[in-house]
C-alpha atoms as a PDB file:
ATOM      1  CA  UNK A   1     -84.973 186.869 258.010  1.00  0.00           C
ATOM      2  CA  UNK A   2     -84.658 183.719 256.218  1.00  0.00           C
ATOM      3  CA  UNK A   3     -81.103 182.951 256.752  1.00  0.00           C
ATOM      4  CA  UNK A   4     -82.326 183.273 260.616  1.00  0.00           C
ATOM      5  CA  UNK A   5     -85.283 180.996 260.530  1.00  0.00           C
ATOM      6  CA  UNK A   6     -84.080 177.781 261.154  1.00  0.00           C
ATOM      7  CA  UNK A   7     -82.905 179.542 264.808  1.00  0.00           C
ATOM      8  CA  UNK A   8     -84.712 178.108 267.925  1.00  0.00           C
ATOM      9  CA  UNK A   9     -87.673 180.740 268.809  1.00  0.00           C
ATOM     10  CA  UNK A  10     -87.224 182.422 265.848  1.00  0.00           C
ATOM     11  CA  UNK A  11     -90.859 184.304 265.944  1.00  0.00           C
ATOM     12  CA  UNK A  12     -89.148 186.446 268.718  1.00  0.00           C
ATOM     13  CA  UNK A  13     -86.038 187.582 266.982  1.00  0.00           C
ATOM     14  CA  UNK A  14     -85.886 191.339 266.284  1.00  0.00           C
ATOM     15  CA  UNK A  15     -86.288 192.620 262.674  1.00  0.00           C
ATOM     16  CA  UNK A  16     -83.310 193.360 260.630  1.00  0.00           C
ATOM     17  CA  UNK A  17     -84.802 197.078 261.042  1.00  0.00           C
ATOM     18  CA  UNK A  18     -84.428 197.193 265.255  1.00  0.00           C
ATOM     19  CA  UNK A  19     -81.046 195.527 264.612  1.00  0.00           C
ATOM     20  CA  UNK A  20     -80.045 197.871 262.480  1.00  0.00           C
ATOM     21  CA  UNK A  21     -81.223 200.979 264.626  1.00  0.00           C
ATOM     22  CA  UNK A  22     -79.773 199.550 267.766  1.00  0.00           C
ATOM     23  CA  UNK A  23     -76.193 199.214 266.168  1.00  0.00           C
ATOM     24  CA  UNK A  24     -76.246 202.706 265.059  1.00  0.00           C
ATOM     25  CA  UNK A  25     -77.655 204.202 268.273  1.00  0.00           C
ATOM     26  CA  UNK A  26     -75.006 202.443 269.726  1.00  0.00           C
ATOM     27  CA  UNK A  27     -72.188 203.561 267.183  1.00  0.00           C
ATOM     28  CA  UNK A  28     -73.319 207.434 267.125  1.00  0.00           C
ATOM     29  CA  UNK A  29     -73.063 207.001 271.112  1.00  0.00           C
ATOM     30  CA  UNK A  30     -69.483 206.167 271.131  1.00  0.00           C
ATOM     31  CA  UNK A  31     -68.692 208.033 268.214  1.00  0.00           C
ATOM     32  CA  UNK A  32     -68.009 205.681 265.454  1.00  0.00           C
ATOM     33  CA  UNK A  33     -69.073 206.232 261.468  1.00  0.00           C
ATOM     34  CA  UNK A  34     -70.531 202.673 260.481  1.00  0.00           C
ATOM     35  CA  UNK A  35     -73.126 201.263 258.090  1.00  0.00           C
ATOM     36  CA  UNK A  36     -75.148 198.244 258.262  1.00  0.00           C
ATOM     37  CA  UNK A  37     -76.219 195.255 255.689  1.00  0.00           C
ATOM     38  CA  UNK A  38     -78.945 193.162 255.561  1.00  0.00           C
ATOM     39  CA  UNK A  39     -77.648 189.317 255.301  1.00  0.00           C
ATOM     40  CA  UNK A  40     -78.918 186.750 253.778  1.00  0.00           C
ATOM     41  CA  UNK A  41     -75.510 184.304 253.403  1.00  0.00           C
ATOM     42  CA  UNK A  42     -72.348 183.985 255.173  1.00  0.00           C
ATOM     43  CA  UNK A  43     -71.032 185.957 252.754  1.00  0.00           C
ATOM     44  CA  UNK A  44     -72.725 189.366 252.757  1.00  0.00           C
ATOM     45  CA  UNK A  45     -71.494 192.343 250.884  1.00  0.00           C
ATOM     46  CA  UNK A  46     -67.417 190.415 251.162  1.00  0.00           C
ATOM     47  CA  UNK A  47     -67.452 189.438 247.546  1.00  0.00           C
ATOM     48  CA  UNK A  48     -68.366 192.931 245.897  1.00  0.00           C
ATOM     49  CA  UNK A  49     -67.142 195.429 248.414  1.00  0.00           C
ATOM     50  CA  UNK A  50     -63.640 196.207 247.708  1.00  0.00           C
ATOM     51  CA  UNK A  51     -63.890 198.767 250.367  1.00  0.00           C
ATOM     52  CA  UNK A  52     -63.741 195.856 253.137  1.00  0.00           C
ATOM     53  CA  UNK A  53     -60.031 195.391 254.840  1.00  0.00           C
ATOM     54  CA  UNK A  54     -60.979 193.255 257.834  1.00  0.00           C
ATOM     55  CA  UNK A  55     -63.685 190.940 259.430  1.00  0.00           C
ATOM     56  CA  UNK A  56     -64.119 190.513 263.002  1.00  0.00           C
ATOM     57  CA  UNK A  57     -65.170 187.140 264.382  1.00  0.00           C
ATOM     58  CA  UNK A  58     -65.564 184.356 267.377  1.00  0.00           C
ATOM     59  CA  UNK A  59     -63.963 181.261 267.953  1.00  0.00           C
ATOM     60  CA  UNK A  60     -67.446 179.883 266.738  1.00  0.00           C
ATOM     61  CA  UNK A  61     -67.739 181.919 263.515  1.00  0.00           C
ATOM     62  CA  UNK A  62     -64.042 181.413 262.393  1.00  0.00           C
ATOM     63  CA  UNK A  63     -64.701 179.022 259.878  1.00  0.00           C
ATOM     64  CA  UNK A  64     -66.914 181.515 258.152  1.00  0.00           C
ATOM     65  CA  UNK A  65     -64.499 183.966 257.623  1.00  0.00           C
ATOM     66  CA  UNK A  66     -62.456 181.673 256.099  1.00  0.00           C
ATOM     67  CA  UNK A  67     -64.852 180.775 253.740  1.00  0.00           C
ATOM     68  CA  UNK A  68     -64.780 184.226 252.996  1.00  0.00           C
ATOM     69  CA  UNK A  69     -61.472 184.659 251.922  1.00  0.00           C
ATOM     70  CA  UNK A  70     -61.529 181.410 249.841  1.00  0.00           C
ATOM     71  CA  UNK A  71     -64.099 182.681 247.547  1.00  0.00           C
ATOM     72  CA  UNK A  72     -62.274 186.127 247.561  1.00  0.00           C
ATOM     73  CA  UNK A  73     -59.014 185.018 246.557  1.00  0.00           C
ATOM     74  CA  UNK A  74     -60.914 182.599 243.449  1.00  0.00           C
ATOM     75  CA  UNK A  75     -62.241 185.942 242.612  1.00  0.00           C
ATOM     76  CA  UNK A  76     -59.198 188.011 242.526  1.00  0.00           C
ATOM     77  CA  UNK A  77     -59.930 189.761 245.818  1.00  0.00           C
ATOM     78  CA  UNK A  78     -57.618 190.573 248.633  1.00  0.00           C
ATOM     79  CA  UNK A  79     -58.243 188.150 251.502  1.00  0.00           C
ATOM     80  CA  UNK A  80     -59.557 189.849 254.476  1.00  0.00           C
ATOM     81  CA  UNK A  81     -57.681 190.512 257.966  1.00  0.00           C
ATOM     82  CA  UNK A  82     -59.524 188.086 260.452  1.00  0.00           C
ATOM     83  CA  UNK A  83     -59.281 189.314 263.953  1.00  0.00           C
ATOM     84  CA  UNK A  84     -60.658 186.786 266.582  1.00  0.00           C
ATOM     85  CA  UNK A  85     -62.788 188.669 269.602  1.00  0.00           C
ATOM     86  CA  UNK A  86     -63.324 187.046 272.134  1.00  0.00           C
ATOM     87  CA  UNK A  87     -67.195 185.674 273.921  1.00  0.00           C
ATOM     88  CA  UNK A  88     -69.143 187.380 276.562  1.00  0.00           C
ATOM     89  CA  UNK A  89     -70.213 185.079 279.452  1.00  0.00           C
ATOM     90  CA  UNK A  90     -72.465 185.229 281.885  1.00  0.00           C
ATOM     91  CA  UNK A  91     -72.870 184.562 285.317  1.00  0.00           C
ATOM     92  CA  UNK A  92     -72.375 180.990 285.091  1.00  0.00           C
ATOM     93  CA  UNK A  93     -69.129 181.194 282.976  1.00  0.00           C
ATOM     94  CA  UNK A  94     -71.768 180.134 279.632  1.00  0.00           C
ATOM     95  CA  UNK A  95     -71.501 182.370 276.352  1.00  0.00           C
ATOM     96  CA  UNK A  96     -74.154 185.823 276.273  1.00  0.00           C
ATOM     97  CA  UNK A  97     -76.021 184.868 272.857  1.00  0.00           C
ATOM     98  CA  UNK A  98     -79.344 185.743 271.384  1.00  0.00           C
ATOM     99  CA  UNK A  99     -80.540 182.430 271.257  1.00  0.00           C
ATOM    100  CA  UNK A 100     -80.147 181.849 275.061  1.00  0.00           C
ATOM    101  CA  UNK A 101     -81.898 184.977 275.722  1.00  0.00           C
ATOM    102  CA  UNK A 102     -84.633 183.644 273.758  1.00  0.00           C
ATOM    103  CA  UNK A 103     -84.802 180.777 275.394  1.00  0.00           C
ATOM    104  CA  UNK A 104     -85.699 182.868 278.325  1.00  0.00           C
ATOM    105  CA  UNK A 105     -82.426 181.451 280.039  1.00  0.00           C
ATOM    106  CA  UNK A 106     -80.328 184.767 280.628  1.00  0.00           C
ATOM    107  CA  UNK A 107     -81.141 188.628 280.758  1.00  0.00           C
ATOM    108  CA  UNK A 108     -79.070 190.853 278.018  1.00  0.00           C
ATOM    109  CA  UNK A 109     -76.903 191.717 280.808  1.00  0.00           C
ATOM    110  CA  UNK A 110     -75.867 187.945 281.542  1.00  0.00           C
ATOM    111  CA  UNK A 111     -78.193 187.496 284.614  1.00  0.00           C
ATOM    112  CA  UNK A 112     -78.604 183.605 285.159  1.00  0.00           C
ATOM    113  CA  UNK A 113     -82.506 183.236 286.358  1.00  0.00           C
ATOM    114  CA  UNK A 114     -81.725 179.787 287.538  1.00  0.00           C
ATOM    115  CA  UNK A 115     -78.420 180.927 289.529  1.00  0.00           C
ATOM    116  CA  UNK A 116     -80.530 183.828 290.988  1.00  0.00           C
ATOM    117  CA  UNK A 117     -83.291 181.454 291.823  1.00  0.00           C
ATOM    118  CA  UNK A 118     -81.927 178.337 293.006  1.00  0.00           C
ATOM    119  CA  UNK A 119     -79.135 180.341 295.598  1.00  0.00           C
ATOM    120  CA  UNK A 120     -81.716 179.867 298.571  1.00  0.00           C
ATOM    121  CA  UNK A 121     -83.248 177.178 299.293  1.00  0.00           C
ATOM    122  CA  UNK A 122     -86.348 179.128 299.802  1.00  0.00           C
ATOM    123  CA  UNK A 123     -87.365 182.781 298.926  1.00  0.00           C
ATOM    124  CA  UNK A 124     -90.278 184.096 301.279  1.00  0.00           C
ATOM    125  CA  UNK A 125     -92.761 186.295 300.253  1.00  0.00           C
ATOM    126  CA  UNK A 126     -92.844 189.443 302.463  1.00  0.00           C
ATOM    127  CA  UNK A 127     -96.163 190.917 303.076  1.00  0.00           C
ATOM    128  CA  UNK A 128     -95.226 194.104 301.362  1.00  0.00           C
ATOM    129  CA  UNK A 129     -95.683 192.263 298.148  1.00  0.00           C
ATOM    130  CA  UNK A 130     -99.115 190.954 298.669  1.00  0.00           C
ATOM    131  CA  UNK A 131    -101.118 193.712 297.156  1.00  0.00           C
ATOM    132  CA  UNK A 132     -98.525 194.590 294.882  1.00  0.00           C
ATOM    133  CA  UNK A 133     -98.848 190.681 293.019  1.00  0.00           C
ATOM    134  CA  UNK A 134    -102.544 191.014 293.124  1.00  0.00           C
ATOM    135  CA  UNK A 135    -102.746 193.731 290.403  1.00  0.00           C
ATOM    136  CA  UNK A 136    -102.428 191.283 287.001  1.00  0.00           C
ATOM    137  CA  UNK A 137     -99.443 190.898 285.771  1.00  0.00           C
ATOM    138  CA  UNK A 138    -100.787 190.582 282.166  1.00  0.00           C
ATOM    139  CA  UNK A 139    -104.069 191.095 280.499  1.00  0.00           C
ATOM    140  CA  UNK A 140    -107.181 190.172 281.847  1.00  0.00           C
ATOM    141  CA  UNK A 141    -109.264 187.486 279.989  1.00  0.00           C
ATOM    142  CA  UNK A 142    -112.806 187.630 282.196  1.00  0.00           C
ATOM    143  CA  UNK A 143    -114.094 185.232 279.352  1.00  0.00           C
ATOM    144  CA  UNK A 144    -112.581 183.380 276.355  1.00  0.00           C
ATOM    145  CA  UNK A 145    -115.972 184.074 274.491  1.00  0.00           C
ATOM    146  CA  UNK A 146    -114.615 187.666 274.628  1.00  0.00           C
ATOM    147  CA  UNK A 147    -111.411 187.033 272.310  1.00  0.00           C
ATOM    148  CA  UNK A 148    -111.566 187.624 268.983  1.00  0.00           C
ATOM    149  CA  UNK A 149    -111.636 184.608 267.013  1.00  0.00           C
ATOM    150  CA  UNK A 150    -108.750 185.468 264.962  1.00  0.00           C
ATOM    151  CA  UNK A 151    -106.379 185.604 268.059  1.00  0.00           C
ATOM    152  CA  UNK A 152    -108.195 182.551 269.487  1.00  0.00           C
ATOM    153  CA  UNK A 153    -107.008 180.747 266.784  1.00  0.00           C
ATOM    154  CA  UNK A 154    -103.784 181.732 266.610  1.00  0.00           C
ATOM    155  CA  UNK A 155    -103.559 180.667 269.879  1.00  0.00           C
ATOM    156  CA  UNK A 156    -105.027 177.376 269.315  1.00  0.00           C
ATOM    157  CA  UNK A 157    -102.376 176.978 266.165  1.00  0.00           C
ATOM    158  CA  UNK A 158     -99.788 178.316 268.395  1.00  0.00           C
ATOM    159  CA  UNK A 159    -100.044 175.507 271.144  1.00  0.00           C
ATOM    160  CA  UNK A 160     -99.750 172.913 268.402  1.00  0.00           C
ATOM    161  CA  UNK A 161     -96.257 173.931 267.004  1.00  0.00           C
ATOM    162  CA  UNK A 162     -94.027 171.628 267.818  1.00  0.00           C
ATOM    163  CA  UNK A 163     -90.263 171.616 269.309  1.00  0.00           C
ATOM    164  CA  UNK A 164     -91.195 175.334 271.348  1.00  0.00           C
ATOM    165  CA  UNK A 165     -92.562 176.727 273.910  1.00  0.00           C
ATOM    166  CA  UNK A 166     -95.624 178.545 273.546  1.00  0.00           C
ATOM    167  CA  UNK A 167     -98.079 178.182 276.380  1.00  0.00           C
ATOM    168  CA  UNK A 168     -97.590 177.455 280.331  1.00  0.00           C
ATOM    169  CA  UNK A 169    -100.571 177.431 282.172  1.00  0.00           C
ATOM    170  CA  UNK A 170    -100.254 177.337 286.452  1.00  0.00           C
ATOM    171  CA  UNK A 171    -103.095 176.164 288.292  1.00  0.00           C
ATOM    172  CA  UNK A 172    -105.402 173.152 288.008  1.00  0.00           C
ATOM    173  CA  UNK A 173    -108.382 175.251 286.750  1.00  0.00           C
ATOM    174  CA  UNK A 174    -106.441 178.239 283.821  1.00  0.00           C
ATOM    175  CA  UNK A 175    -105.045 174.620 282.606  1.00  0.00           C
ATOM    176  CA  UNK A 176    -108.598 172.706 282.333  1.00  0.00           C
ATOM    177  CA  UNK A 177    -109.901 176.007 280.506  1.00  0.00           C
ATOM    178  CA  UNK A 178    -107.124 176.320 278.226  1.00  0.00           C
ATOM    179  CA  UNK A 179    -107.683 172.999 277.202  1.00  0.00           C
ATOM    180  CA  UNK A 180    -111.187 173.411 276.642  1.00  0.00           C
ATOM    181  CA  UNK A 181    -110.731 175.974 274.554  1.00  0.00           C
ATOM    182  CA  UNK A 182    -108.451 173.947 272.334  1.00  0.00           C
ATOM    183  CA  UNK A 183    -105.104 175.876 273.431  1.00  0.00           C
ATOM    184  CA  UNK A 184    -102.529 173.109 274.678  1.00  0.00           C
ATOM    185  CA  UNK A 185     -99.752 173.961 277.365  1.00  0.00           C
ATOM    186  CA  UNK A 186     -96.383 172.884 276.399  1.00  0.00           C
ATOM    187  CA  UNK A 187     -96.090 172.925 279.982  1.00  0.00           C
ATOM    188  CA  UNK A 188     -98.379 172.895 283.414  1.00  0.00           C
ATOM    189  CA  UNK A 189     -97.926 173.511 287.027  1.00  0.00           C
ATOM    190  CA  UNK A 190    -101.107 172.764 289.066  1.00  0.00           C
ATOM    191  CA  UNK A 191    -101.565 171.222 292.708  1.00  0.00           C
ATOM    192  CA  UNK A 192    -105.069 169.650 292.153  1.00  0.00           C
ATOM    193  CA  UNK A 193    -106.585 172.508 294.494  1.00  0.00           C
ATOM    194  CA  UNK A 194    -108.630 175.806 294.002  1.00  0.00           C
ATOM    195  CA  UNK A 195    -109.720 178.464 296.486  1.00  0.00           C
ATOM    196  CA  UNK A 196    -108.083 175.627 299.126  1.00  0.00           C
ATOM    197  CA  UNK A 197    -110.616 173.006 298.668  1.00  0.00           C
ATOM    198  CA  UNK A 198    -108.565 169.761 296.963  1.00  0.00           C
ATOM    199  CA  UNK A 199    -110.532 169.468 293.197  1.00  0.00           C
ATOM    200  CA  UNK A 200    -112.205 165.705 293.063  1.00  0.00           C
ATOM    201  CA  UNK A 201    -110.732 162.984 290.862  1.00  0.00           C
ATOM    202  CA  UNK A 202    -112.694 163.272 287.710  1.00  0.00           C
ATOM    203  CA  UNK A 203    -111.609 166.981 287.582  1.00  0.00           C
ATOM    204  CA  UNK A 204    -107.913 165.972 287.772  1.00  0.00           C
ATOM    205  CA  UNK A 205    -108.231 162.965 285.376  1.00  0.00           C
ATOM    206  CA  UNK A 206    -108.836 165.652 282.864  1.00  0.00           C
ATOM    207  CA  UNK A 207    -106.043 167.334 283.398  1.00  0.00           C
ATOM    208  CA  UNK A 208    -103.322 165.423 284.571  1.00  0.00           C
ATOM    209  CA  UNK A 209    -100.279 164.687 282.137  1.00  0.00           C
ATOM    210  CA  UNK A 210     -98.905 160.241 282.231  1.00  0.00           C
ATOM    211  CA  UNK A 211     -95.537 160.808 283.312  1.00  0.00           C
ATOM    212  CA  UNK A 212     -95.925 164.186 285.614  1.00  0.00           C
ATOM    213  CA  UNK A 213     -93.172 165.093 288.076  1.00  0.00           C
ATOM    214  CA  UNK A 214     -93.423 166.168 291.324  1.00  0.00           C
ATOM    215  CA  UNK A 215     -91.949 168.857 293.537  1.00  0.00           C
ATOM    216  CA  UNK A 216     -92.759 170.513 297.146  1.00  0.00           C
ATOM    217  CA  UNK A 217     -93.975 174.100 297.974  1.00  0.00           C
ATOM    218  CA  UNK A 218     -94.585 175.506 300.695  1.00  0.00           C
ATOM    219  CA  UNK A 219     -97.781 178.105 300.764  1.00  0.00           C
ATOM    220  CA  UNK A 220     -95.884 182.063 300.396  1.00  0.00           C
ATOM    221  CA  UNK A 221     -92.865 180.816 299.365  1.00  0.00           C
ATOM    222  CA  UNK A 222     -90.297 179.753 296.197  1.00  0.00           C
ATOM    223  CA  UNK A 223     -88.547 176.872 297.506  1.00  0.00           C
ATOM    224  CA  UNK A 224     -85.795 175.705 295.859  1.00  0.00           C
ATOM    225  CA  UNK A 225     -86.703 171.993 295.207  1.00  0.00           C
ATOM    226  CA  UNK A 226     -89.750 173.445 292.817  1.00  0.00           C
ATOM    227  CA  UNK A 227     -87.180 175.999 290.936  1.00  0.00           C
ATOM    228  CA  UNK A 228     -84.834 172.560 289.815  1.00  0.00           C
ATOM    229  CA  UNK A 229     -87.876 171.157 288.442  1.00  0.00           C
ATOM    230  CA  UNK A 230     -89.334 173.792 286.467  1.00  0.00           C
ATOM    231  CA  UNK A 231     -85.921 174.588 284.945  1.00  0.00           C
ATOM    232  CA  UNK A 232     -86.008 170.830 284.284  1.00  0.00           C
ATOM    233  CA  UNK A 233     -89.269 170.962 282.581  1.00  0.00           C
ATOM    234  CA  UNK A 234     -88.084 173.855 280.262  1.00  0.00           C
ATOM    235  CA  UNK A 235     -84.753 172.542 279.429  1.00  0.00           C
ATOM    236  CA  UNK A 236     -85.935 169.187 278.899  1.00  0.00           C
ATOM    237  CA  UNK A 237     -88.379 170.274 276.186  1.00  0.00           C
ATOM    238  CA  UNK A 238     -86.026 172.803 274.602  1.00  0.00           C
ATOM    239  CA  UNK A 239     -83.541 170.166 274.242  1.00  0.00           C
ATOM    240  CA  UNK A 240     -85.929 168.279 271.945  1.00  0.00           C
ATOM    241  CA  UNK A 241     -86.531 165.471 274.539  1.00  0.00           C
ATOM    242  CA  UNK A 242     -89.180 163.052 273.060  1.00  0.00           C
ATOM    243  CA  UNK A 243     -90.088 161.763 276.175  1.00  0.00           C
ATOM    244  CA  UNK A 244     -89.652 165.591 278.238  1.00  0.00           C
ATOM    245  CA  UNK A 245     -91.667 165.956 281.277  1.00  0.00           C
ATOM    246  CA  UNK A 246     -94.378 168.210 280.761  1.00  0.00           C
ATOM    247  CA  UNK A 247     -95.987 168.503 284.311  1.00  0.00           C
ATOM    248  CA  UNK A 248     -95.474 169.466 287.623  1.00  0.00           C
ATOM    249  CA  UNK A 249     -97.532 168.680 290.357  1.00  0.00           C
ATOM    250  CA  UNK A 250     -96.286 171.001 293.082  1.00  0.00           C
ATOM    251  CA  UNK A 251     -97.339 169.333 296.494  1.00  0.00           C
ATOM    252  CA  UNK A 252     -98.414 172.965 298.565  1.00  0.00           C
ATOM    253  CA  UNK A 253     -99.093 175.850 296.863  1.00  0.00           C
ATOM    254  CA  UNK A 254     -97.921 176.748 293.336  1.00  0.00           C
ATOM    255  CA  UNK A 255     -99.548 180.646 292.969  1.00  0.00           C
ATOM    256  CA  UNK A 256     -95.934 182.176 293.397  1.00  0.00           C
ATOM    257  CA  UNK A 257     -94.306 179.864 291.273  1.00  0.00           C
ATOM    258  CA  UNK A 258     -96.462 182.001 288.462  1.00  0.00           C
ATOM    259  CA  UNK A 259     -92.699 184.447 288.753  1.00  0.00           C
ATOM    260  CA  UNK A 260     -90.262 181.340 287.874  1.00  0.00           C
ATOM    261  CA  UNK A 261     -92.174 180.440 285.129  1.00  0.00           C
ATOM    262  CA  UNK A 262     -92.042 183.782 283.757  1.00  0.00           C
ATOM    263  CA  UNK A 263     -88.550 183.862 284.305  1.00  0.00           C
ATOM    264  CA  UNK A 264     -87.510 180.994 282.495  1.00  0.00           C
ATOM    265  CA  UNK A 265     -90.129 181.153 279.679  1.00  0.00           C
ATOM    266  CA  UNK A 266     -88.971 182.205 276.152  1.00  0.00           C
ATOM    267  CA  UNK A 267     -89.466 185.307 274.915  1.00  0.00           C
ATOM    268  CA  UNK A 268     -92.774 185.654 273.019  1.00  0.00           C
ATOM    269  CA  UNK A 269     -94.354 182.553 274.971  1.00  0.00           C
ATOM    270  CA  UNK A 270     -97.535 183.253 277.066  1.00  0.00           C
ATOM    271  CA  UNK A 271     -97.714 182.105 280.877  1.00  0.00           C
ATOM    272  CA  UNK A 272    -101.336 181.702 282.223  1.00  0.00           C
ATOM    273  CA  UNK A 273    -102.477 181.611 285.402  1.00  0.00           C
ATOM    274  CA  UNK A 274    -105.889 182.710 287.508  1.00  0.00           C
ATOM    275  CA  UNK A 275    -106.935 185.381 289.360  1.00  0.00           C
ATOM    276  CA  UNK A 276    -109.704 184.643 292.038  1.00  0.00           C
ATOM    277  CA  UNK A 277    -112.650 187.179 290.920  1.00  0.00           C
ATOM    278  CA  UNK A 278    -110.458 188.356 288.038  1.00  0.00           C
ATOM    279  CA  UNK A 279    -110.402 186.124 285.221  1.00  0.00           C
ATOM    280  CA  UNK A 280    -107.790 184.614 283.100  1.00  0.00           C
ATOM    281  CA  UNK A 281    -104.495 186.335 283.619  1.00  0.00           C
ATOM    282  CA  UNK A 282    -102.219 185.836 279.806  1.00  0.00           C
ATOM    283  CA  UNK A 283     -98.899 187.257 280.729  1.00  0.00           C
ATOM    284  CA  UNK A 284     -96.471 187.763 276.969  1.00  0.00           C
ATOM    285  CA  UNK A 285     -93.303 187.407 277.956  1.00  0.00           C
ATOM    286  CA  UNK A 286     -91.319 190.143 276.980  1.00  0.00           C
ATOM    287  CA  UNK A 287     -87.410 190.963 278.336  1.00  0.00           C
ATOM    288  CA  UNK A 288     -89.145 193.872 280.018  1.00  0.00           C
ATOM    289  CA  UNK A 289     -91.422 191.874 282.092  1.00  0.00           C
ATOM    290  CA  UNK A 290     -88.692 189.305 283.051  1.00  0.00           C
ATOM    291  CA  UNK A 291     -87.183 192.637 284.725  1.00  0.00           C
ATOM    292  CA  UNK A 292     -90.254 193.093 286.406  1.00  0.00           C
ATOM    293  CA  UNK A 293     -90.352 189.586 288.140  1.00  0.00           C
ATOM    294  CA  UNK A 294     -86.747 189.544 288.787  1.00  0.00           C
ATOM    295  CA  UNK A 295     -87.380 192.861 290.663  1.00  0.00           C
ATOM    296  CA  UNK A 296     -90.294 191.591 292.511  1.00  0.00           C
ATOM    297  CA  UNK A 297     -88.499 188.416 293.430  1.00  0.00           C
ATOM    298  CA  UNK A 298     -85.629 190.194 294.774  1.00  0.00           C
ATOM    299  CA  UNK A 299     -87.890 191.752 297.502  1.00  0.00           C
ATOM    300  CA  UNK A 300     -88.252 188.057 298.973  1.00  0.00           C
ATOM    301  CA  UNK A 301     -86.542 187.631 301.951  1.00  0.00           C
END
């Protein structure tokens, strides 16, 4: 894994061993005989396998492959065959790669969240839904004096890191908490209310980021305006921004907006957000529960 770790997100990369069993599932499925190596260079097993003939690359990994062959013909080895294959896009006409999907920008399957999000200009929760998004859509924290120190901690050291995404925190009072507790959001959506009473000024002088953005939302809805300024707030800080926004203050309601924040978080990140009577709600962002809240989503109206 140390050839990968200078990749953005790199803590949520699968293991050379899931790689490696996903390729062969794959292969055995369409009937193909292969073998798999663990890399560590460029250059893999090229230089001492004389069994290789050909290497298969993108327009973006071309240069590698010629690398290749230079150090195989100073070695006395055949060059290789380099056939050129080309990229899988996604909705938006952008490349499919890992480190997008990391990001938390696309699905495996190329599915843009932004596209899918910012086509209306507002998605309306139907009340079909409204039992169905009060069952927690992570684990339930009743009390931070219940976590084990050792994941506390983590936590903590995980807020710190810098140039990722590790915690989001929606609504005024998860993102006073999380601060108390030492855990820092890399990003916040609040609306300086709780339980619809507006929270007083020395609350919100707490919490309140210099330099905060602001965006409208309507109380049961997703409106579009809010959806361009999340996705700013995310792409901002993953493009290494110094000066990247790092609040929104949603003028209505921002509960729902809980979903588009688990949509466009990176994998491996954890979006927090409250649960009247409930607790703390951590949700790990996983591909699977992207799925989830893309399904849900797609039952607004």
């Amino acid at each position: 894994m140390a050839f990968a770790r200078p990749k953005q997100y790199f803590g949520s990369m699968e293991s050379y061993a899931i790689r490696s069993e996903n390729l062969l599932r794959f292969a055995s499925e369409c009937k193909r005989d292969i073998s798999t190596s663990r890399l560590t260079d460029i250059y893999g097993p090229t230089l001492t396998d004389g069994t290789i003939d050909a290497i298969y690359v993108t327009e973006e990994t071309l240069i590698g492959a010629q690398m290749i062959n230079n150090e195989r013909i100073k070695i006395g080895m055949k060059p290789l065959s380099i056939i050129s294959v080309p990229l899988v896009e996604d909705e938006i006409g952008e490349k499919i790669a890992s480190s997008r999907i990391r990001q938390g920008l696309i699905s495996r399957e190329g599915t843009s969240y932004y596209k899918f999000l910012s086509s209306r200009d507002s998605h309306y929760m139907p009340e079909s839904l409204v039992r169905v998004l009060r069952k927690p859509l992570g684990r339930v924290i009743s009390s931070f004096s219940t976590v084990p120190q050792v994941q506390l901690q983590k936590m903590k050291d995980d807020s710190l890191q810098q140039g990722c995404i590790s915690h989001i925190s929606v609504g005024d009072v998860i993102t006073y908490n999380l601060i108390k507790e030492g855990i820092h959001p890399s990003l916040s959506i609040i609306d300086g209310v709780t339980q619809r009473k507006a929270l007083k000024s020395d609350f919100m002088n707490l919490i309140l980021n210099e330099g905060y953005s602001n965006a409208p939302n309507k109380k049961g809805t997703i409106q579009k305006e809010s959806v361009k300024a999340i996705y700013s707030l995310f792409t901002e800080f993953n493009s290494g921004h110094n000066k990247a926004i790092k609040q929104l203050f949603i003028h209505g309601e921002e509960d729902l907006l809980t979903l588009v924040a688990i949509l466009f978080a990176p994998l491996a990140s954890h979006v927090w957000y409250g649960q009247q009577g409930v607790g703390a709600v951590d949700v790990r962002v996983t591909e699977k529960k992207k799925q989830i809240v893309y399904n849900l989503i797609r039952q607004f109206t």
